[in-house]
Structures are given as structure tokens and as C-alpha cells.
C-alpha atoms as a PDB file:
ATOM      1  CA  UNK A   1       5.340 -39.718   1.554  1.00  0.00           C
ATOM      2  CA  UNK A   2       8.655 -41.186   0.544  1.00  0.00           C
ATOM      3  CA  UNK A   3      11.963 -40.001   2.630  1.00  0.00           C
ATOM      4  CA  UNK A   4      13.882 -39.175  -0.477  1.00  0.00           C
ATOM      5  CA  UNK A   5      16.720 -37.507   0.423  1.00  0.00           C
ATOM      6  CA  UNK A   6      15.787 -33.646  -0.354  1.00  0.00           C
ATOM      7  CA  UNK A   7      19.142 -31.653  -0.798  1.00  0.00           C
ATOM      8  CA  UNK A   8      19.102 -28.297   1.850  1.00  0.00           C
ATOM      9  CA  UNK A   9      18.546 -25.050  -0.208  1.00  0.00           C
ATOM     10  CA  UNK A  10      18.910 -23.001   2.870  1.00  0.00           C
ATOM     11  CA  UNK A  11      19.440 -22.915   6.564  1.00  0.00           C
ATOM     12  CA  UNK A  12      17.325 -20.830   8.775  1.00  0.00           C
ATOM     13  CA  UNK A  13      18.447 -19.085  12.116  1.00  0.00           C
ATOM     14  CA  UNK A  14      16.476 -17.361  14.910  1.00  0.00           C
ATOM     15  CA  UNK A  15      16.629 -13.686  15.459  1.00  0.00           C
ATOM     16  CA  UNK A  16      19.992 -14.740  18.238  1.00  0.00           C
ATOM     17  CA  UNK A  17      21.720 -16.306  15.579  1.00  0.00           C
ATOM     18  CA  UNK A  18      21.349 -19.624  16.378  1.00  0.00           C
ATOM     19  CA  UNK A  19      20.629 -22.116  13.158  1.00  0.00           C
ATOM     20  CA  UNK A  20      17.265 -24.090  13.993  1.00  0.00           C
ATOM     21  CA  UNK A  21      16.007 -25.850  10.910  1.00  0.00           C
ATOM     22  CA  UNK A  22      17.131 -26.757   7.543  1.00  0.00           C
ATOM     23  CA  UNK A  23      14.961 -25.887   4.135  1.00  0.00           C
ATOM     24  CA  UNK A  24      14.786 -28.693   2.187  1.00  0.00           C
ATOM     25  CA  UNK A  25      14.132 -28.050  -1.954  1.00  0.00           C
ATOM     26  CA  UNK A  26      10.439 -30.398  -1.598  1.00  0.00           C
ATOM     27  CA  UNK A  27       9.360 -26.724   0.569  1.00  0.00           C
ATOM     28  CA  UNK A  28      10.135 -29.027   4.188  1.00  0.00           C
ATOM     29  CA  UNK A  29      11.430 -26.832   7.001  1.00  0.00           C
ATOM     30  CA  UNK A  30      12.628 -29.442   9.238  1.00  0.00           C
ATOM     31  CA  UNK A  31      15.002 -29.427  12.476  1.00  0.00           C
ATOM     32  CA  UNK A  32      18.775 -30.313  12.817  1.00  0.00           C
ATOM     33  CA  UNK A  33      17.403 -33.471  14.494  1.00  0.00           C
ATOM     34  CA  UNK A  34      15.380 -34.503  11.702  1.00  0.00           C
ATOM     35  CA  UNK A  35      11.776 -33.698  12.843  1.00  0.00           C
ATOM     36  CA  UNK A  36       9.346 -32.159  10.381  1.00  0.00           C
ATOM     37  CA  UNK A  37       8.252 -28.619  11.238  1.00  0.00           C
ATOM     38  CA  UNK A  38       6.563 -27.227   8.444  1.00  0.00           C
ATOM     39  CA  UNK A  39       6.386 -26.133   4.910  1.00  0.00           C
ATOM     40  CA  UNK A  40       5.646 -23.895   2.096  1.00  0.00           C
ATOM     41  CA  UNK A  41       3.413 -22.864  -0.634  1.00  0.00           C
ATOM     42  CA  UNK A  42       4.953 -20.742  -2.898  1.00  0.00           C
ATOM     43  CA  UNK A  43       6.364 -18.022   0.205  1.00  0.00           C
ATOM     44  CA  UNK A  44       3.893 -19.002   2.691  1.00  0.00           C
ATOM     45  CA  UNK A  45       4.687 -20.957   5.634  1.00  0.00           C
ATOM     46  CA  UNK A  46       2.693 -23.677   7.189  1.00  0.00           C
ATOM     47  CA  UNK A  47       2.843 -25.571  10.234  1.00  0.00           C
ATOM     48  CA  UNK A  48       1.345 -29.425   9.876  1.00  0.00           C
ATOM     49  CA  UNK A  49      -1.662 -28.548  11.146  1.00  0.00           C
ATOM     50  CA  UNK A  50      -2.560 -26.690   8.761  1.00  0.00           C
ATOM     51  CA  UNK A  51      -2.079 -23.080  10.417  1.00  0.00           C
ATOM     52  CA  UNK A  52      -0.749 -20.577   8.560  1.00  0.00           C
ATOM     53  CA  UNK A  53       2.477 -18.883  10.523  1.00  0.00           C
ATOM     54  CA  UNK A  54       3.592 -16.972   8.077  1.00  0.00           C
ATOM     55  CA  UNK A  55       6.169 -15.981   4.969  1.00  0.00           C
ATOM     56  CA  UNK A  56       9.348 -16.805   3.624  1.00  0.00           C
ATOM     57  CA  UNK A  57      10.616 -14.330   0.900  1.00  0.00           C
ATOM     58  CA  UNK A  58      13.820 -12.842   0.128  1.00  0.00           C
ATOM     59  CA  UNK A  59      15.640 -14.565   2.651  1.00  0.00           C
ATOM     60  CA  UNK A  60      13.656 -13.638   5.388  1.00  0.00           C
ATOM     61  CA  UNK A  61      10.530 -15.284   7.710  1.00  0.00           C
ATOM     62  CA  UNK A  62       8.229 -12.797   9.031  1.00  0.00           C
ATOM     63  CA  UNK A  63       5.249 -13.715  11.023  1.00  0.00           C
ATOM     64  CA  UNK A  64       1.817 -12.281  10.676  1.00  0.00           C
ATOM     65  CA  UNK A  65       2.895  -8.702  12.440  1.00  0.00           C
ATOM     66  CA  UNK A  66       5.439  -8.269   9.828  1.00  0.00           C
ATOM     67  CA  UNK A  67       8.032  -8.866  12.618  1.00  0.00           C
ATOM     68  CA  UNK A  68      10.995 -10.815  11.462  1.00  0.00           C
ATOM     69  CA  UNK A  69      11.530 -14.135  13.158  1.00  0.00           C
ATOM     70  CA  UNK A  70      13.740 -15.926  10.853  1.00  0.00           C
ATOM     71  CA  UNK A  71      16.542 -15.294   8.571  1.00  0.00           C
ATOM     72  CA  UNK A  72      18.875 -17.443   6.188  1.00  0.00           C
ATOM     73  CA  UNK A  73      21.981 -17.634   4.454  1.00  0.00           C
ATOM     74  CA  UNK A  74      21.383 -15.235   1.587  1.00  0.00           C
ATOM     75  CA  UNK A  75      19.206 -12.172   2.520  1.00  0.00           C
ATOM     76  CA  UNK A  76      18.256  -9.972  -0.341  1.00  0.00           C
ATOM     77  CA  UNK A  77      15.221  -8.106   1.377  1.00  0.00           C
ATOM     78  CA  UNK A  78      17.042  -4.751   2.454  1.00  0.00           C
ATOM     79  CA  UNK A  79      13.992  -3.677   4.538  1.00  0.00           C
ATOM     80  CA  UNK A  80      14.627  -5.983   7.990  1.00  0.00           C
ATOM     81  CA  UNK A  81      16.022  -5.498  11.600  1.00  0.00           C
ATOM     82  CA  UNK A  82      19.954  -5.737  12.540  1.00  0.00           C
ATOM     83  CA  UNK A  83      20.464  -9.400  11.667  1.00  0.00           C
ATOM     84  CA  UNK A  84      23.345 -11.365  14.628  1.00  0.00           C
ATOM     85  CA  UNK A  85      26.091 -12.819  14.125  1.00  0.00           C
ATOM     86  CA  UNK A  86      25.163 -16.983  12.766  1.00  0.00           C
ATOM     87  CA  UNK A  87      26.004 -19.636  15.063  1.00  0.00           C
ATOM     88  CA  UNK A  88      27.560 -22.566  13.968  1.00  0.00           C
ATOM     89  CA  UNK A  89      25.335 -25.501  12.460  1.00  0.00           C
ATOM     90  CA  UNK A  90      25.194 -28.750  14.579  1.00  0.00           C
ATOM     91  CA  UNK A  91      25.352 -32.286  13.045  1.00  0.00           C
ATOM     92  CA  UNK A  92      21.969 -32.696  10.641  1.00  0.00           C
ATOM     93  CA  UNK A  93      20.397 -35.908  12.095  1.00  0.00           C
ATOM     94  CA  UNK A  94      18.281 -38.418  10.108  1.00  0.00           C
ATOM     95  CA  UNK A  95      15.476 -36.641   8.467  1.00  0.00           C
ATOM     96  CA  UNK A  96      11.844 -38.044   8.987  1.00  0.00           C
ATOM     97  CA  UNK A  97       9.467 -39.536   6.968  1.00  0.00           C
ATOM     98  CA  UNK A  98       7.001 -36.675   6.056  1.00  0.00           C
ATOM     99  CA  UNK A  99       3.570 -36.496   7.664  1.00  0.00           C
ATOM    100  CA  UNK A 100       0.445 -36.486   5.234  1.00  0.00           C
ATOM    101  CA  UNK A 101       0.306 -32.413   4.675  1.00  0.00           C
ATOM    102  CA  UNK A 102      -3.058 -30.942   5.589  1.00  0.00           C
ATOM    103  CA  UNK A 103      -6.021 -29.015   3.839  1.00  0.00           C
ATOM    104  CA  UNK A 104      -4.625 -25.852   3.859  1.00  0.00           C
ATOM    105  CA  UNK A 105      -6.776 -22.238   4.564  1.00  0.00           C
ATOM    106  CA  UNK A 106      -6.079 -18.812   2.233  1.00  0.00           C
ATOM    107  CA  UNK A 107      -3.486 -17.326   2.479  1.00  0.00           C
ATOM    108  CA  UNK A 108      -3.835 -14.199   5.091  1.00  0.00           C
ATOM    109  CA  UNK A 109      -3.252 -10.441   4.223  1.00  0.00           C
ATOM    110  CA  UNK A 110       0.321  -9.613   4.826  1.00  0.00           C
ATOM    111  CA  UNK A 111       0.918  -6.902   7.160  1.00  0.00           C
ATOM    112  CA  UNK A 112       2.027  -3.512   6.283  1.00  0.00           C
ATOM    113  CA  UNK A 113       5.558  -3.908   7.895  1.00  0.00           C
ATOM    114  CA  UNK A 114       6.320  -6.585   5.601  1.00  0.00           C
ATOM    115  CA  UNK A 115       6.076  -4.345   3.043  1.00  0.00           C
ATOM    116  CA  UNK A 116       8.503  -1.826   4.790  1.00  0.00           C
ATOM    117  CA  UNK A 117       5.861   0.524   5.866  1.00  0.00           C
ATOM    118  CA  UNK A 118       6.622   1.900   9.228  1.00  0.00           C
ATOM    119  CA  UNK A 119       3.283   2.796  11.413  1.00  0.00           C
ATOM    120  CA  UNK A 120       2.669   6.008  13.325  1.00  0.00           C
ATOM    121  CA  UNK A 121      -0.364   5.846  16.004  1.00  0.00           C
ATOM    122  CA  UNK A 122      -2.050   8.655  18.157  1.00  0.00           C
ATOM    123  CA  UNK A 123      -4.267   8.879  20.957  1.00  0.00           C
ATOM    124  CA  UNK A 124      -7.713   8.931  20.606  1.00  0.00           C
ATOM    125  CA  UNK A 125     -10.879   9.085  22.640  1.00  0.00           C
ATOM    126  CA  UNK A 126     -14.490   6.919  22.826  1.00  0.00           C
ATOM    127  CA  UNK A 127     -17.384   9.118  22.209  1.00  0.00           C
ATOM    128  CA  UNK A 128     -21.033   8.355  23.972  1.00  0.00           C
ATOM    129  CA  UNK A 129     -21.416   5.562  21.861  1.00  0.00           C
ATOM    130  CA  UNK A 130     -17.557   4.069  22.840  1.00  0.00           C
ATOM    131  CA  UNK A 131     -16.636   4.807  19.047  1.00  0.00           C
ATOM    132  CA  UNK A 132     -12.654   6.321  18.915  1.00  0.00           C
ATOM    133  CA  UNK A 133     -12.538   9.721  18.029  1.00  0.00           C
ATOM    134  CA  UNK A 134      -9.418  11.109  16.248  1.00  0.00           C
ATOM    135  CA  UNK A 135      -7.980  12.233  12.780  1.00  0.00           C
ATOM    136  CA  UNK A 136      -4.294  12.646  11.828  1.00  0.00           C
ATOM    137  CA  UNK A 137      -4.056  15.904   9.800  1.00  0.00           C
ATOM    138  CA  UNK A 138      -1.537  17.321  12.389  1.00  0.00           C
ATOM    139  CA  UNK A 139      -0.026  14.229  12.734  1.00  0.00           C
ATOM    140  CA  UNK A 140       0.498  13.975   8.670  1.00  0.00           C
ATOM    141  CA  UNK A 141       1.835  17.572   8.551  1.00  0.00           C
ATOM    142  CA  UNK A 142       3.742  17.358  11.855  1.00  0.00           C
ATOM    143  CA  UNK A 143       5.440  14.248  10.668  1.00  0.00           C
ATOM    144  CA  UNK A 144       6.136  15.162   6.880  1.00  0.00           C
ATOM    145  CA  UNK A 145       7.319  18.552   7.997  1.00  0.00           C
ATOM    146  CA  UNK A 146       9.564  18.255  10.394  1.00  0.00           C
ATOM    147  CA  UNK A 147       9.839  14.646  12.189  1.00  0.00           C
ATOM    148  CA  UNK A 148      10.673  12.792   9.199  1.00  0.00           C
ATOM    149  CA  UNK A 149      11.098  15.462   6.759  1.00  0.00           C
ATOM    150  CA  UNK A 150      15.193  14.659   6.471  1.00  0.00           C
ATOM    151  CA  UNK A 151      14.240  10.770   6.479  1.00  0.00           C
ATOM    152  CA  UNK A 152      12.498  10.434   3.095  1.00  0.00           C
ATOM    153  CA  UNK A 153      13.209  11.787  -0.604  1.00  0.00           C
ATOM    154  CA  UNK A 154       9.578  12.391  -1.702  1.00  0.00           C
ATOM    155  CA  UNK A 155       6.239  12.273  -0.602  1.00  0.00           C
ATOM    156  CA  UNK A 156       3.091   9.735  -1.636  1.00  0.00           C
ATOM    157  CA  UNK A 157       0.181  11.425   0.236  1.00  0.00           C
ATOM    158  CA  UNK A 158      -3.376   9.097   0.183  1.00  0.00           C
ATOM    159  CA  UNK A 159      -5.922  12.199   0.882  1.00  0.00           C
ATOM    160  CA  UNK A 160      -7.843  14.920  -1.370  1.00  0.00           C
ATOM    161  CA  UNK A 161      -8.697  16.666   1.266  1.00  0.00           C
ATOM    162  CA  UNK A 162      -7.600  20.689   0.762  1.00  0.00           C
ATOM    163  CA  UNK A 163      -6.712  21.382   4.054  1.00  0.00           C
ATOM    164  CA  UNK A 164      -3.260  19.791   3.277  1.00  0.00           C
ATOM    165  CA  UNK A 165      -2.782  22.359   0.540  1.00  0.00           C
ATOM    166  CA  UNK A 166      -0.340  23.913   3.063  1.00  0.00           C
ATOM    167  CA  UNK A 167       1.929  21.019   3.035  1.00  0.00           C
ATOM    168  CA  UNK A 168       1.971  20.290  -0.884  1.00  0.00           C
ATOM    169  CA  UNK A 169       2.898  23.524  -1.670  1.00  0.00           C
ATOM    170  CA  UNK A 170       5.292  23.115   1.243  1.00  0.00           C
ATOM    171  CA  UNK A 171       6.513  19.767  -0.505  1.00  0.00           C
ATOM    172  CA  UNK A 172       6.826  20.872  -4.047  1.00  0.00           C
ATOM    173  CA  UNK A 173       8.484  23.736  -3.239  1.00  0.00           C
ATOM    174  CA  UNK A 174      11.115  21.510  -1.632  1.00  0.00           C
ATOM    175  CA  UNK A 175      11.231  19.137  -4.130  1.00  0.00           C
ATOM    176  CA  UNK A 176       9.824  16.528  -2.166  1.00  0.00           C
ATOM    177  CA  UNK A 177       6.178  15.951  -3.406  1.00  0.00           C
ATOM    178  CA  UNK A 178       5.947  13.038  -5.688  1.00  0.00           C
ATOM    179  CA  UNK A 179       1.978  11.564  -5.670  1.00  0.00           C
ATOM    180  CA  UNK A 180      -1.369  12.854  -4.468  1.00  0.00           C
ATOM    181  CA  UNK A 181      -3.544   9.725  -4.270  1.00  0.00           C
ATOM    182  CA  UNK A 182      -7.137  10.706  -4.066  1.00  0.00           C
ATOM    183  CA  UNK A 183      -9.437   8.064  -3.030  1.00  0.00           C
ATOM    184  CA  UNK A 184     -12.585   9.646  -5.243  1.00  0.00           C
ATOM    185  CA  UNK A 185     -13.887  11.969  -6.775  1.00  0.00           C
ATOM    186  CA  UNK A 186     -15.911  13.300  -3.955  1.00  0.00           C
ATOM    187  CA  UNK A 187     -12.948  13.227  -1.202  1.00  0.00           C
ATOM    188  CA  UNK A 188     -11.081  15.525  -4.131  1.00  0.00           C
ATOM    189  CA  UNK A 189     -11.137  19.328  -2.881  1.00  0.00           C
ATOM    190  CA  UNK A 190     -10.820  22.439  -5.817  1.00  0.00           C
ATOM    191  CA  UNK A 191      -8.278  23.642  -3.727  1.00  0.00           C
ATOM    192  CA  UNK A 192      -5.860  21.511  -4.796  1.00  0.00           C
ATOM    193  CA  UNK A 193      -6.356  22.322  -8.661  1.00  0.00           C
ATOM    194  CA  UNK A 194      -3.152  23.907  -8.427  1.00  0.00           C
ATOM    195  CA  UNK A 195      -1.587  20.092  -7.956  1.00  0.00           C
ATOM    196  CA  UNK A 196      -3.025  18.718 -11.051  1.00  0.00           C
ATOM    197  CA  UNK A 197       0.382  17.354 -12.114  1.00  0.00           C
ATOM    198  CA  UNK A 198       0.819  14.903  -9.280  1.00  0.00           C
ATOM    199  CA  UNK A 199      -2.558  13.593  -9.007  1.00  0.00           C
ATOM    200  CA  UNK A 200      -3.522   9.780  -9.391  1.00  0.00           C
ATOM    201  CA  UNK A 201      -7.516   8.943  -8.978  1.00  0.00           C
ATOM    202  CA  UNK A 202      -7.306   5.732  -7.184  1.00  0.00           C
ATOM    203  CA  UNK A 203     -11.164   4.843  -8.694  1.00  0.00           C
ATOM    204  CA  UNK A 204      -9.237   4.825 -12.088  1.00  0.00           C
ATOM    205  CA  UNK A 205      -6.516   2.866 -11.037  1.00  0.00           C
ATOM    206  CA  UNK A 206      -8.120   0.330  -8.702  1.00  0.00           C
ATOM    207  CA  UNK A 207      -7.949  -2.738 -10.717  1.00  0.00           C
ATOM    208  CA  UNK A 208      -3.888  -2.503 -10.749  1.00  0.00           C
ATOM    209  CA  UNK A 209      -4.096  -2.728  -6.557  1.00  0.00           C
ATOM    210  CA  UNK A 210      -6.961  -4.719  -5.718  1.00  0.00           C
ATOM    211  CA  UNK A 211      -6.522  -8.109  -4.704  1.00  0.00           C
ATOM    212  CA  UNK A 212      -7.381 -10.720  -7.646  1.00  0.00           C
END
């Protein structure tokens, strides 16, 4: 590929601050010395070997844990770690000629803390047959309740399952129940009749979620 000059649309920095390569507006992430690291697709990053690393959006580069590695000038993605202080930019050497970019695999599932989710995990146990053993209704109410109860303004829970009706009621009554997602019509108890207002049938709605 030709070395046109590409004019630099943003400057990355590492999670200390310091500035480490230069986005250039043909999608090249490439060093302060000039050598080519990688590139993007649309928001997804790729090294030139064709491996996937991971996503560039909003002023941000998270890797395949959701974990943010990278930052740049303008950050408009409010969900992300304390960002440092930047470090001041060194001298932008010569830029490289381009290597031939490579056949490139799909695009990976993004992970949920990309999406701002924060994940909650309990202990389990292996049964006979080394399967882990475990559900998270106490977990759910625990941490709805009480743990996180003054962190959140309402409440999207993913379960028909009645034994829960304890905690909508406890939810609505607070103000603070917002969806009931029920994953079918057979995981949808009569107990929760009562709820009818803040139901949504994910078998009805699947085709607005899946991916295309």
C-alpha cells in the first residue's frame, strides 16, 4: 500500500497515561516511531496477523474481558475505570509503509463488561458426575435487597420463576421494579399474575436481540 500521509484522528494512551500510538483516519494504529501495529474494521481492532484484540468505541479500547486497555483524547463512553493523568506525546517519527492486511476472522462476542454490566459470582460445588452445582435466588434477592439496593434506580429481572414474588412486590412497592423478562412461556409461574404490567415475553421479542 501507498504511504500517503494519513492525518492523526486520535492519540491513544495506556491505562498509566503514557501516549503509545497514533490513529491514523485510513483505521492504522501505528507507534510514535512509525511502526504499524494494527487496525480497524468499523470498532474492531486487529493486529497484522490477523488476530482479533479487540474494540475501539467511544473513545475507549477494551480487550476481549471488557477490561479497558486504551483510552484517547475524547472519551464519551461514561461506563470505564478512573482514566490518569496523559503524558506528554514524543516526536511522531516517519510512518511506515503499510503491510498487506490479512484475511480477517468474525468478529468475537463482546463481553458483558463492555456493555457496563458488572458480574456477581458464587461458589459452587461438582456433583458425582463433576457437573457445578449452584443457583443464585439468594444471591438475586440478597443483592437487589440490600447490597445494591441504594446503587440502582430500577430493576430488570431475567426469571419467571414465582419464588421471586417476594422481591417484586418488594420492588414495586419501592418504586424500583421496572421489567420482568421471562424467558418462555413454560419458565412463567401464575404466581406472578399479579405483575402483569411489567412483563416482557422474551419468545415475542427475540428477533429485536438476537444476533443478525
Amino acid at each position: 500500500m501507498s504511504n500517503i500521509s494519513m492525518e492523526e484522528i486520535d492519540v491513544i494512551y495506556d491505562r498509566y497515561g503514557k501516549p503509545v500510538f497514533r490513529l491514523l483516519s485510513d483505521g492504522r494504529l501505528v507507534m510514535f516511531s512509525g511502526i504499524n501495529s494494527g487496525f480497524l474494521v468499523g470498532d474492531n481492532l486487529y493486529d497484522y496477523r490477523g488476530r482479533h484484540v479487540g474494540w475501539y468505541s467511544e473513545g475507549l479500547i477494551r480487550d476481549h474481558h471488557g477490561h479497558v486497555v486504551g483510552f484517547g483524547e475524547n472519551v464519551t463512553d461514561y461506563i470505564h475505570p478512573f482514566l490518569p493523568f496523559k503524558q506528554y506525546k514524543p516526536f511522531s517519527g516517519y510512518v511506515q509503509y503499510e503491510p498487506f492486511r490479512p484475511f480477517l476472522p468474525f468478529e468475537p462476542f463482546r463481553p458483558f463488561k463492555s456493555y457496563g454490566y458488572i458480574l456477581v459470582f458464587k461458589p459452587t460445588v461438582r456433583d458425582n458426575q463433576g457437573k457445578s452445582k449452584g443457583n443464585v435466588d439468594a444471591e438475586l434477592v440478597l443483592h437487589a435487597a440490600a447490597v445494591e439496593f441504594s446503587k440502582y434506580d430500577r430493576a430488570v429481572i431475567v426469571s419467571g420463576d414465582g419464588d421471586f414474588y417476594c422481591l417484586y412486590e418488594f420492588l414495586e412497592k419501592n418504586k424500583k421494579l421496572f421489567k420482568i423478562i421471562i424467558p418462555n412461556r413454560k419458565s412463567e409461574s401464575s404466581l406472578l399474575s399479579k405483575f402483569q404490567q411489567y412483563k416482557i415475553f422474551l419468545i415475542r421479542d427475540r428477533e429485536k436481540v438476537e444476533r443478525k
